[in-house]
C-alpha atoms as a PDB file:
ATOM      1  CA  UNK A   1       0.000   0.000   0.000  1.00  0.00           C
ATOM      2  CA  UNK A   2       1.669   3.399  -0.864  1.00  0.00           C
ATOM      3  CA  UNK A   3       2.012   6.410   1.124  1.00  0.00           C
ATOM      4  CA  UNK A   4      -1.114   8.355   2.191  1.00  0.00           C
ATOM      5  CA  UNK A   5      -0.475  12.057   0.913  1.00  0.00           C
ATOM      6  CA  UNK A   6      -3.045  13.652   1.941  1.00  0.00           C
ATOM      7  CA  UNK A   7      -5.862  12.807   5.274  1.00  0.00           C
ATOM      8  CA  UNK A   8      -8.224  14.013   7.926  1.00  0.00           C
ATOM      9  CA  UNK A   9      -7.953  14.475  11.412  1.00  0.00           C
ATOM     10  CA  UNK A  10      -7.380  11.745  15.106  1.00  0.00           C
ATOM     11  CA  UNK A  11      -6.861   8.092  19.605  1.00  0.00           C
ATOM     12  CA  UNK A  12      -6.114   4.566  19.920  1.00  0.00           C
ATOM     13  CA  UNK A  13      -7.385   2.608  22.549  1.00  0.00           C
ATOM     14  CA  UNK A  14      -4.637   0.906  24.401  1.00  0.00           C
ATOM     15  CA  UNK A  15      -0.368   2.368  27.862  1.00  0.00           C
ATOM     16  CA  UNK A  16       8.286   1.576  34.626  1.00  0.00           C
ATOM     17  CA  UNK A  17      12.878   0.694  34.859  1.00  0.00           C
ATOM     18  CA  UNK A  18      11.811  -0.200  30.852  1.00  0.00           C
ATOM     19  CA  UNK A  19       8.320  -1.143  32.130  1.00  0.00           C
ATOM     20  CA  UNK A  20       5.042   1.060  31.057  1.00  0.00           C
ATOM     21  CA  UNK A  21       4.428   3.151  33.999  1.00  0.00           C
ATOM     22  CA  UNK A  22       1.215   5.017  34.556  1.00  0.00           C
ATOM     23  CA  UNK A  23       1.845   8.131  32.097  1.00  0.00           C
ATOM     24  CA  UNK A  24      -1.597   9.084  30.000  1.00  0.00           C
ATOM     25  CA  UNK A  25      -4.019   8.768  32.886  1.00  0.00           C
ATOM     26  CA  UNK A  26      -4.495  11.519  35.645  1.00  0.00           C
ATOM     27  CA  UNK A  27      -2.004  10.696  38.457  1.00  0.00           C
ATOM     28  CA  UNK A  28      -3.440  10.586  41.870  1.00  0.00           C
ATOM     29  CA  UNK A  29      -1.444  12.391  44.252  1.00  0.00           C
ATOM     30  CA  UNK A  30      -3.242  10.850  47.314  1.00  0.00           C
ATOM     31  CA  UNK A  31      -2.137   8.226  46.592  1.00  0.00           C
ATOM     32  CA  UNK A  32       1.538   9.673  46.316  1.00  0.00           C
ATOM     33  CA  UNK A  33       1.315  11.098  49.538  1.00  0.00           C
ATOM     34  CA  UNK A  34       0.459   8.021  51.634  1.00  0.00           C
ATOM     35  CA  UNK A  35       3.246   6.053  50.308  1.00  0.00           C
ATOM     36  CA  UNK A  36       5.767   8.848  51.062  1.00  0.00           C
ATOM     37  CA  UNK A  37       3.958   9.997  54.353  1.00  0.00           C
ATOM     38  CA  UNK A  38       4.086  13.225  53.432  1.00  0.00           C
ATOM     39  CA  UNK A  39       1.339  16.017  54.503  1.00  0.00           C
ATOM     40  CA  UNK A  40       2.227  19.165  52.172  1.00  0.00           C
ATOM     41  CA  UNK A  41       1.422  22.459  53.995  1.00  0.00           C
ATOM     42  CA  UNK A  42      -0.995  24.807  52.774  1.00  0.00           C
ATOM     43  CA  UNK A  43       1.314  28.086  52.541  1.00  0.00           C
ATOM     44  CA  UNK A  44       3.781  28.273  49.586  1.00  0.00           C
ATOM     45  CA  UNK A  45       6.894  28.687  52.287  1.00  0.00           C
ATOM     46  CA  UNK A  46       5.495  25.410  54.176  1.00  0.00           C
ATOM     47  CA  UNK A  47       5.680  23.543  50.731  1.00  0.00           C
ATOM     48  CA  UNK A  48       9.037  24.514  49.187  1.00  0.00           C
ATOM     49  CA  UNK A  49      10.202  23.578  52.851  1.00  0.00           C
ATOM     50  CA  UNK A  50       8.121  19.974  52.355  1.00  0.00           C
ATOM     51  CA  UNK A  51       9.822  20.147  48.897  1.00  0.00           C
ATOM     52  CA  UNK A  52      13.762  20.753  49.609  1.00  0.00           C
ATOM     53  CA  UNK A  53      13.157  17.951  52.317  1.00  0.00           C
ATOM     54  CA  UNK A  54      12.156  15.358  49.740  1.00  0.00           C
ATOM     55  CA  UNK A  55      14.579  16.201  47.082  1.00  0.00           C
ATOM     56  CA  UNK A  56      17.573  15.934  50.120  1.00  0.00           C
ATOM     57  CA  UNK A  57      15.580  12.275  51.445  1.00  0.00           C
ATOM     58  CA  UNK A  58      14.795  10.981  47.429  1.00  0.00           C
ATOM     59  CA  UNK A  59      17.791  12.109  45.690  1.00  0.00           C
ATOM     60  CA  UNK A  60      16.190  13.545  42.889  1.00  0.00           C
ATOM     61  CA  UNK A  61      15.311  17.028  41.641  1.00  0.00           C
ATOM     62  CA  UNK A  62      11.738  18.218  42.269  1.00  0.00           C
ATOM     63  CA  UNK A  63      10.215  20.202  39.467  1.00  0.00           C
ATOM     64  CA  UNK A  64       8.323  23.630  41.389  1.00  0.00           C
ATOM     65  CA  UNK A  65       5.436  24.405  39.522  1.00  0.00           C
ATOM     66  CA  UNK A  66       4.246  27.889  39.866  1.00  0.00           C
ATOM     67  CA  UNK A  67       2.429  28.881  36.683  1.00  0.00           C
ATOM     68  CA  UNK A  68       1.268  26.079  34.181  1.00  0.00           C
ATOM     69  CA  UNK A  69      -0.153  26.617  30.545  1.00  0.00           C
ATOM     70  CA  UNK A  70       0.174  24.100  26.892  1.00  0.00           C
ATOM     71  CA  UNK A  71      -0.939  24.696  23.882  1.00  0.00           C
ATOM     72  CA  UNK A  72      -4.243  22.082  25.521  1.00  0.00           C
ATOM     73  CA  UNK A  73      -4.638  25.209  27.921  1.00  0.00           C
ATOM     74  CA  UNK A  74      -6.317  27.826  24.812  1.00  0.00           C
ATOM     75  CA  UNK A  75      -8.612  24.822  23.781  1.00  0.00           C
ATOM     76  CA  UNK A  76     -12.417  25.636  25.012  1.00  0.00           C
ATOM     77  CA  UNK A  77     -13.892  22.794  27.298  1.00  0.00           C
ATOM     78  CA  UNK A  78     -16.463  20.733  24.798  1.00  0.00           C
ATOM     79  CA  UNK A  79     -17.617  17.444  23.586  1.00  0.00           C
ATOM     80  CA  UNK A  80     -18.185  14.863  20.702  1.00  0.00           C
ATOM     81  CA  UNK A  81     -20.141  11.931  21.165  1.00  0.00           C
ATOM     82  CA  UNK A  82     -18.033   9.849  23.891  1.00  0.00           C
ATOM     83  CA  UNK A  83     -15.143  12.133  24.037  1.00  0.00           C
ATOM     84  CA  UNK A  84     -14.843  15.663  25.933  1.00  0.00           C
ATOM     85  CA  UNK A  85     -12.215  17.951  26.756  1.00  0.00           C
ATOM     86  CA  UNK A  86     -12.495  19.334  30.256  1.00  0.00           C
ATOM     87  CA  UNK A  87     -10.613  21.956  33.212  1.00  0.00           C
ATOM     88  CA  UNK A  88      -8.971  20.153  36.058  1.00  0.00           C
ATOM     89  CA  UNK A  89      -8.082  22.161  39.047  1.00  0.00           C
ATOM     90  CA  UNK A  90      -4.919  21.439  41.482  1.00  0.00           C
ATOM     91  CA  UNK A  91      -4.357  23.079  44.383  1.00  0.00           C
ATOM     92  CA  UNK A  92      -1.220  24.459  46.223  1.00  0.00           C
ATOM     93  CA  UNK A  93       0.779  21.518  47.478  1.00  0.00           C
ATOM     94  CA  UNK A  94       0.239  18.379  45.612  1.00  0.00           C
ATOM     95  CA  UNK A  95       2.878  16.164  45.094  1.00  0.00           C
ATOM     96  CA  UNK A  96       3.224  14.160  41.240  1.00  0.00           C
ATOM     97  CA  UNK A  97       5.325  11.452  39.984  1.00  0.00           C
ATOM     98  CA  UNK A  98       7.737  12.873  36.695  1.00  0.00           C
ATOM     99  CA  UNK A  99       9.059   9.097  35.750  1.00  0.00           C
ATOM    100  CA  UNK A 100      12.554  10.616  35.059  1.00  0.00           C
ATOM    101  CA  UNK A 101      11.484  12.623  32.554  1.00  0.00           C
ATOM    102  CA  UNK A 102      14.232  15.943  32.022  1.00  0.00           C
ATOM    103  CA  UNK A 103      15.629  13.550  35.095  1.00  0.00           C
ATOM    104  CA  UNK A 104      13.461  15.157  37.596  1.00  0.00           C
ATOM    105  CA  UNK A 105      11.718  12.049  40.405  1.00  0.00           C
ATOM    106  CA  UNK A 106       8.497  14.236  40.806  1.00  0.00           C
ATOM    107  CA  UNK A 107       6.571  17.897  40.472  1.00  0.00           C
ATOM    108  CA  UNK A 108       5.208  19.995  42.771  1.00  0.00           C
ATOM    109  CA  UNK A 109       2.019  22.588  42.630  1.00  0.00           C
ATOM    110  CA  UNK A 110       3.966  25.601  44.794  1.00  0.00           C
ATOM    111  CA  UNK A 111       0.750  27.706  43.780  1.00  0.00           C
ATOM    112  CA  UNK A 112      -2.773  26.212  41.840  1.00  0.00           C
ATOM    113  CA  UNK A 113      -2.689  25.522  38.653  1.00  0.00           C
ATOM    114  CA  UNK A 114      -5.654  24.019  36.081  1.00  0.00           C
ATOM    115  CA  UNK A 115      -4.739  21.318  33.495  1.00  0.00           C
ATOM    116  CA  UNK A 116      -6.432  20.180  30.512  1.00  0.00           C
ATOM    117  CA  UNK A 117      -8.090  15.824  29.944  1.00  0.00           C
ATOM    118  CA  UNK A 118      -9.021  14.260  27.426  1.00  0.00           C
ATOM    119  CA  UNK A 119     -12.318  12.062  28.683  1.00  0.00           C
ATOM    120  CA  UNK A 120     -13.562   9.247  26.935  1.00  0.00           C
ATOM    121  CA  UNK A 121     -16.846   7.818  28.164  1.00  0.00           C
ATOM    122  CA  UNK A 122     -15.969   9.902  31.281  1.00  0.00           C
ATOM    123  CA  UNK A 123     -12.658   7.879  31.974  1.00  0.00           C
ATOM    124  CA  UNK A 124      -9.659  10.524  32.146  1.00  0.00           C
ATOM    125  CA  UNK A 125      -7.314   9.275  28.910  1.00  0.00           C
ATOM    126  CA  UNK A 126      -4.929  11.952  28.938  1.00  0.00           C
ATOM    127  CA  UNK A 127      -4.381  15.288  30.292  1.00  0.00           C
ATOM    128  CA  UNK A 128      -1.162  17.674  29.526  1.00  0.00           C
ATOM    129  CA  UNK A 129       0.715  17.570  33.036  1.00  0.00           C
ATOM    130  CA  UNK A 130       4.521  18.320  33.457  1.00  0.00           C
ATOM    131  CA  UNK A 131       5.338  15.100  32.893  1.00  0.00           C
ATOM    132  CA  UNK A 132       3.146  14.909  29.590  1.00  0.00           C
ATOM    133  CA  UNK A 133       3.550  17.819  27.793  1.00  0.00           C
ATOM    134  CA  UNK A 134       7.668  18.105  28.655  1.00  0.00           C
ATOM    135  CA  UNK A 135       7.963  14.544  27.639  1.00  0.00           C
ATOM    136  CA  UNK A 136       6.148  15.391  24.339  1.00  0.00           C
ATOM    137  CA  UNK A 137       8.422  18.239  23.799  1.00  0.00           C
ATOM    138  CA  UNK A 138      11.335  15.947  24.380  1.00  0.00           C
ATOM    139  CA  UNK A 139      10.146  12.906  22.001  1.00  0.00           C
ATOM    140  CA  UNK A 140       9.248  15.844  19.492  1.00  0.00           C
ATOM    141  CA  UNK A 141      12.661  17.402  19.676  1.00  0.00           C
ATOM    142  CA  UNK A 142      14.104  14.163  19.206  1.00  0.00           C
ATOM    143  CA  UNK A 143      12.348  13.238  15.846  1.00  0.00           C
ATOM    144  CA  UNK A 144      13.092  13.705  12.374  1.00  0.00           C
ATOM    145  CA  UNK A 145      11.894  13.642   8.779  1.00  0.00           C
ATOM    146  CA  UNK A 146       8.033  11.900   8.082  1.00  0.00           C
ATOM    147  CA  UNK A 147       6.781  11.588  11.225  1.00  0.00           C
ATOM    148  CA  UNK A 148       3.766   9.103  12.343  1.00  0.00           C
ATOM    149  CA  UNK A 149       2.227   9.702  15.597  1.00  0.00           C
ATOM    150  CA  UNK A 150       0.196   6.471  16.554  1.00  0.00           C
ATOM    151  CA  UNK A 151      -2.738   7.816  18.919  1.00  0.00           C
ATOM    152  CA  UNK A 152      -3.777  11.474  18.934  1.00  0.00           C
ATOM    153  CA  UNK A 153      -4.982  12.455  22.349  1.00  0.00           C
ATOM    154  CA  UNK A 154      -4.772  16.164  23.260  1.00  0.00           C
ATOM    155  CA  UNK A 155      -2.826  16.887  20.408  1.00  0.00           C
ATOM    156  CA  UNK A 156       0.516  17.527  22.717  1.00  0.00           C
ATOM    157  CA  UNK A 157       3.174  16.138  20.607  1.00  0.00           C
ATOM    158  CA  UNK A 158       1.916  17.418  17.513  1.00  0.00           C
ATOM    159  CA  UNK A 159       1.763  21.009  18.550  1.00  0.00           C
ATOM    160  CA  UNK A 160       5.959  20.158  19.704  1.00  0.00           C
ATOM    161  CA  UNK A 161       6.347  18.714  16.113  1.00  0.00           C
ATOM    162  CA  UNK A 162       5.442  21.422  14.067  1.00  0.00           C
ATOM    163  CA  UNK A 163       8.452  23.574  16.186  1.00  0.00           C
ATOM    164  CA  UNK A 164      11.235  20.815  15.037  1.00  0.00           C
ATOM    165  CA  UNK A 165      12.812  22.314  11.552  1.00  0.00           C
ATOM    166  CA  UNK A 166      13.825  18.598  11.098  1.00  0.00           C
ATOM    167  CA  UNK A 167      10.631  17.059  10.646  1.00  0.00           C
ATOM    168  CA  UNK A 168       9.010  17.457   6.975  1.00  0.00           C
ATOM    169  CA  UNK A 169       5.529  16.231   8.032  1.00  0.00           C
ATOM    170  CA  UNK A 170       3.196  14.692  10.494  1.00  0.00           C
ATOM    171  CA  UNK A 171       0.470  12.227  10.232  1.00  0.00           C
ATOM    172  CA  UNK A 172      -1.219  10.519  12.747  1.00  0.00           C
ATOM    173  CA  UNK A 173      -3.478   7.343  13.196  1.00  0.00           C
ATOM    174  CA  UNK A 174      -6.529   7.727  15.913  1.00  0.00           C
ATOM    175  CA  UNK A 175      -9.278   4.781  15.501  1.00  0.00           C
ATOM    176  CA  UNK A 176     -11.994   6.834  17.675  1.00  0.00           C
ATOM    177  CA  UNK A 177     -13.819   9.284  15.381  1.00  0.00           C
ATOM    178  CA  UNK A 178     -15.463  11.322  18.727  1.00  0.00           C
ATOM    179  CA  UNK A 179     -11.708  11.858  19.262  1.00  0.00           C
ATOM    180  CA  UNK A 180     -10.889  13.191  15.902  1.00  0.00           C
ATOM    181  CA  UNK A 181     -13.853  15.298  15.380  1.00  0.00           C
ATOM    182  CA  UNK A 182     -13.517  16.826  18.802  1.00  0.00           C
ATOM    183  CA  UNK A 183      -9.531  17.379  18.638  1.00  0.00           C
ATOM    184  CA  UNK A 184      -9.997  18.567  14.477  1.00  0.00           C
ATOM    185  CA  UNK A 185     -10.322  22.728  14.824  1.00  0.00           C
ATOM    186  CA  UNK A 186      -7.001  22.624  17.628  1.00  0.00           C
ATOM    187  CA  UNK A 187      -4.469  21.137  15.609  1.00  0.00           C
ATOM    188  CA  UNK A 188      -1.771  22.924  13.873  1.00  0.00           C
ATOM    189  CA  UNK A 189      -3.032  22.779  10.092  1.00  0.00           C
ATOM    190  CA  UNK A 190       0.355  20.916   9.556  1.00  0.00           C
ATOM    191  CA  UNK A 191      -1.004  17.949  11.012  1.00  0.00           C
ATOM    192  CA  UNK A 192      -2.674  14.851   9.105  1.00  0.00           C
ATOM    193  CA  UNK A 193      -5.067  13.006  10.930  1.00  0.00           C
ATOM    194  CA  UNK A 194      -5.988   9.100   9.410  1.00  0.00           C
ATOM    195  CA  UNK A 195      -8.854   7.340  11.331  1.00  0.00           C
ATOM    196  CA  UNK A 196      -7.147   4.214  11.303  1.00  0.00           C
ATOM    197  CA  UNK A 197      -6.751   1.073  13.686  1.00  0.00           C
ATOM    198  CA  UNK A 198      -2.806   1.167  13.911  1.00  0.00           C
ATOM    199  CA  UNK A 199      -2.324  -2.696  13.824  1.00  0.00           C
ATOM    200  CA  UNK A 200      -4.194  -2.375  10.426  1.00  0.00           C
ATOM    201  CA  UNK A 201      -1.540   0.141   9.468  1.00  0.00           C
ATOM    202  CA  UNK A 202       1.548  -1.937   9.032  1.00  0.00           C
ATOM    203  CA  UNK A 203       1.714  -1.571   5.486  1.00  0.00           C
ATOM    204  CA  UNK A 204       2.435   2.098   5.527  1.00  0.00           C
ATOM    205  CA  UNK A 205       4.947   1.967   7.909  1.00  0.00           C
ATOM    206  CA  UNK A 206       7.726   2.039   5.681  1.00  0.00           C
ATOM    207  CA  UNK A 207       6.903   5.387   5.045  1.00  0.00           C
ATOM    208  CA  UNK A 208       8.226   6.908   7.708  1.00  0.00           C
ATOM    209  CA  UNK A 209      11.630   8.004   9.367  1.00  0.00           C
ATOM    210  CA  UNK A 210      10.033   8.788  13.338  1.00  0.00           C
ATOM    211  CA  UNK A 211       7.419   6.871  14.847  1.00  0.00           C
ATOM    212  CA  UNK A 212       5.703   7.963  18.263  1.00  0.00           C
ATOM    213  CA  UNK A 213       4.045   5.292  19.927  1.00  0.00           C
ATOM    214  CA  UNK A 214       1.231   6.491  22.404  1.00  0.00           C
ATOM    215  CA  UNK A 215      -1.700   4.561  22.466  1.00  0.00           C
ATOM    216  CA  UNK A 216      -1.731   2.594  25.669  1.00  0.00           C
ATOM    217  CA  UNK A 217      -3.700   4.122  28.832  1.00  0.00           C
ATOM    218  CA  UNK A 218      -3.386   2.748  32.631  1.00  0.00           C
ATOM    219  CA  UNK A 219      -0.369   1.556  35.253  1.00  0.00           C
ATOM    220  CA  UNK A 220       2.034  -0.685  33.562  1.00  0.00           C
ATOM    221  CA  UNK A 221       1.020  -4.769  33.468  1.00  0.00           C
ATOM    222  CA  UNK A 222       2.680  -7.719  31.181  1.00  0.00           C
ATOM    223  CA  UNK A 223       0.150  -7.374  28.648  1.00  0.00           C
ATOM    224  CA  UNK A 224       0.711  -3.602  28.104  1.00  0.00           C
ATOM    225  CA  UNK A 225       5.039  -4.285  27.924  1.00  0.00           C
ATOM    226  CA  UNK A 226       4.376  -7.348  25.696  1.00  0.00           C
ATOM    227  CA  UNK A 227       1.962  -5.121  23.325  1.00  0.00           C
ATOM    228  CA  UNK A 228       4.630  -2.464  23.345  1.00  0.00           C
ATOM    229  CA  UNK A 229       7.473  -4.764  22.388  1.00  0.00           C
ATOM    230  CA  UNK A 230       5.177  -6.055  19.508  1.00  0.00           C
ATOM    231  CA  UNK A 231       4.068  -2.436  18.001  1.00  0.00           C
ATOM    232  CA  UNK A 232       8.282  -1.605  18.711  1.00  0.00           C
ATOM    233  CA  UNK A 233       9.470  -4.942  16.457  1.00  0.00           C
ATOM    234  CA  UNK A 234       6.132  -4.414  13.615  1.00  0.00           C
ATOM    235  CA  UNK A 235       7.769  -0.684  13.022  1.00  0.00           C
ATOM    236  CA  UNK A 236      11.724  -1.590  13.294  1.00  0.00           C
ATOM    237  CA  UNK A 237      10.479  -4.769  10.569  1.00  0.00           C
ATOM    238  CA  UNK A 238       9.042  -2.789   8.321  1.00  0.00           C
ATOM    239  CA  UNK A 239      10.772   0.285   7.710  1.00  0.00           C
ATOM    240  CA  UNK A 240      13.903  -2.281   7.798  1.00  0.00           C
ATOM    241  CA  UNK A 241      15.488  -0.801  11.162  1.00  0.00           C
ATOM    242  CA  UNK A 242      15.491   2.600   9.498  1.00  0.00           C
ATOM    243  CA  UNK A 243      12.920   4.669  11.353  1.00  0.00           C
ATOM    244  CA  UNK A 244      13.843   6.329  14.630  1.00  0.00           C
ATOM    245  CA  UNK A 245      10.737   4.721  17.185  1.00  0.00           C
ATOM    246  CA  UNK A 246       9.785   5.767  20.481  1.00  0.00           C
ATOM    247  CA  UNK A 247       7.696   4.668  22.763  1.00  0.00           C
ATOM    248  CA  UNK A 248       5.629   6.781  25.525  1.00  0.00           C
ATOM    249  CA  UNK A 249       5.252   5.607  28.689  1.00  0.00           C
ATOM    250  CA  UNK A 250       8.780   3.040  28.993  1.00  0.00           C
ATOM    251  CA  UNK A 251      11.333   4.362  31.765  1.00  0.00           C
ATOM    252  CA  UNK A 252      14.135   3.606  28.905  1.00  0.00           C
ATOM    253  CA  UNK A 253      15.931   6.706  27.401  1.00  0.00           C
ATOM    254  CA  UNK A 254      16.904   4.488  24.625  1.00  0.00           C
ATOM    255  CA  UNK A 255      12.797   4.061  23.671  1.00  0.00           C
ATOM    256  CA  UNK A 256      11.530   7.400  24.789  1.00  0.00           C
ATOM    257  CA  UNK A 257      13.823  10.487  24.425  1.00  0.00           C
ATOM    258  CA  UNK A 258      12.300  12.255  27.703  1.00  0.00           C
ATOM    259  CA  UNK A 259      13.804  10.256  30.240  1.00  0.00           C
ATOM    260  CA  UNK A 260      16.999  11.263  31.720  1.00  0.00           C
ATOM    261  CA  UNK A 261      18.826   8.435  34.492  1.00  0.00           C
ATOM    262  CA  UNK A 262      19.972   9.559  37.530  1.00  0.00           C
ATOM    263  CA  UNK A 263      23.336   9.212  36.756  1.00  0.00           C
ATOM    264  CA  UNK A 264      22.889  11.740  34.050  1.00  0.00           C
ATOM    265  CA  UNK A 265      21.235  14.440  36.505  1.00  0.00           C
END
């Protein structure tokens, strides 16, 4: 099958060390907090205190959040069919897993922030946090040439793409139409869109130089690694080991460009 010039707008329905950790869904900082014991204060001086003290007992960098705002932040709050775009509000003092990504352990809310999620059926599938949108930015910096983004979502990486002189175009596959139609009037104009299921897509693989992989939603499990591996060896077979392919949501800086080892901090 040749290459697809020329196609609409769209997100797939499937998401630690080099194991998927829990990177599209809404973290839950509750959670966070009773595994670290940690009560963050209310004032912003009470949790930059909280803060240093966690970076001196983890050993890794905390990322302060002050201010936050994406290009997922100037999209209005609507819906299509199943899928709906919708305001989050954090308050002053949460505490959020980062996964190593720009080598930082976790972030921190030092004043309120709102964030942007993608809902589908009313089950969070993606929202642009820290840890999403820099990761995007990283994966995007680190691509090159035709670029196929497997799952759509909010959009993030694509918006990072079209900043990269290095990359010529961008398609991407998304198999849920509400997705597409509701994500179609906030996408760069750059950006090709193909409702397509991606394991139906193999024979346009070749195509490409960069392939994003970002289609798999939850904590990690055996059957979301083992699915990853397979979608990683389908795209090194057929583009012959050529194309550059990275994977969202592996702790491995080999497979996804935003992670950064401690050793490297």
């Amino acid at each position: 099958m040749a290459c697809r010039e020329e196609a609409d707008t769209t997100e797939q329905e499937t998401k630690k060390n080099e194991r998927p950790s829990n990177t599209r869904t809404q973290q839950n900082p509750l959670t966070l907090f009773s595994i670290l014991g940690v009560n963050m204060a209310r004032t912003r001086e009470q949790v930059e205190k909280e803060v240093d003290g966690i970076e001196k007992g983890l050993g890794r960098p905390v990322l302060r959040i002050t201010d936050w705002h994406t290009p997922c932040t100037d999209y209005p709050e609507s819906s299509v069919g199943t899928a709906s775009i919708k305001r989050k509000h954090y308050r002053r003092g949460y505490l959020y897993h980062m996964e190593g990504v720009d080598g930082y352990g976790f972030w921190a809310t030092l004043e309120p922030i709102d964030i942007t999620t993608l809902q589908i059926k009313g089950r969070t599938w993606m929202t642009d946090e820290p840890i999403n949108w820099i990761g995007m930015q990283r994966i995007a910096e680190a691509s090159r040439g035709r670029v196929l983004c497997v799952g759509l979502g909010l959009g993030m990486v694509q918006h990072a793409l079209i900043k990269n002189p290095k990359v010529h175009r961008i398609d991407t596959v998304e198999i849920c139409y509400d997705v597409i139609e509701l994500m179609k009037s906030n996408l760069p104009p750059q950006v090709n869109v193909i409702e397509e299921d991606f394991w139906r897509f193999q024979p346009e693989l070749k195509c490409y130089d960069t392939i994003i992989l970002d289609i798999w939603v939850g904590k990690g499990s055996t059957k979301i690694w083992a699915e990853m591996m397979r979608a990683f060896a389908m795209c090194k077979i057929e583009t012959n080991g050529k194309a550059s392919v990275y994977i969202w949501g592996i702790k491995n800086p080999d497979l996804n460009p935003a992670i950064k080892l401690k050793e490297q901090t």
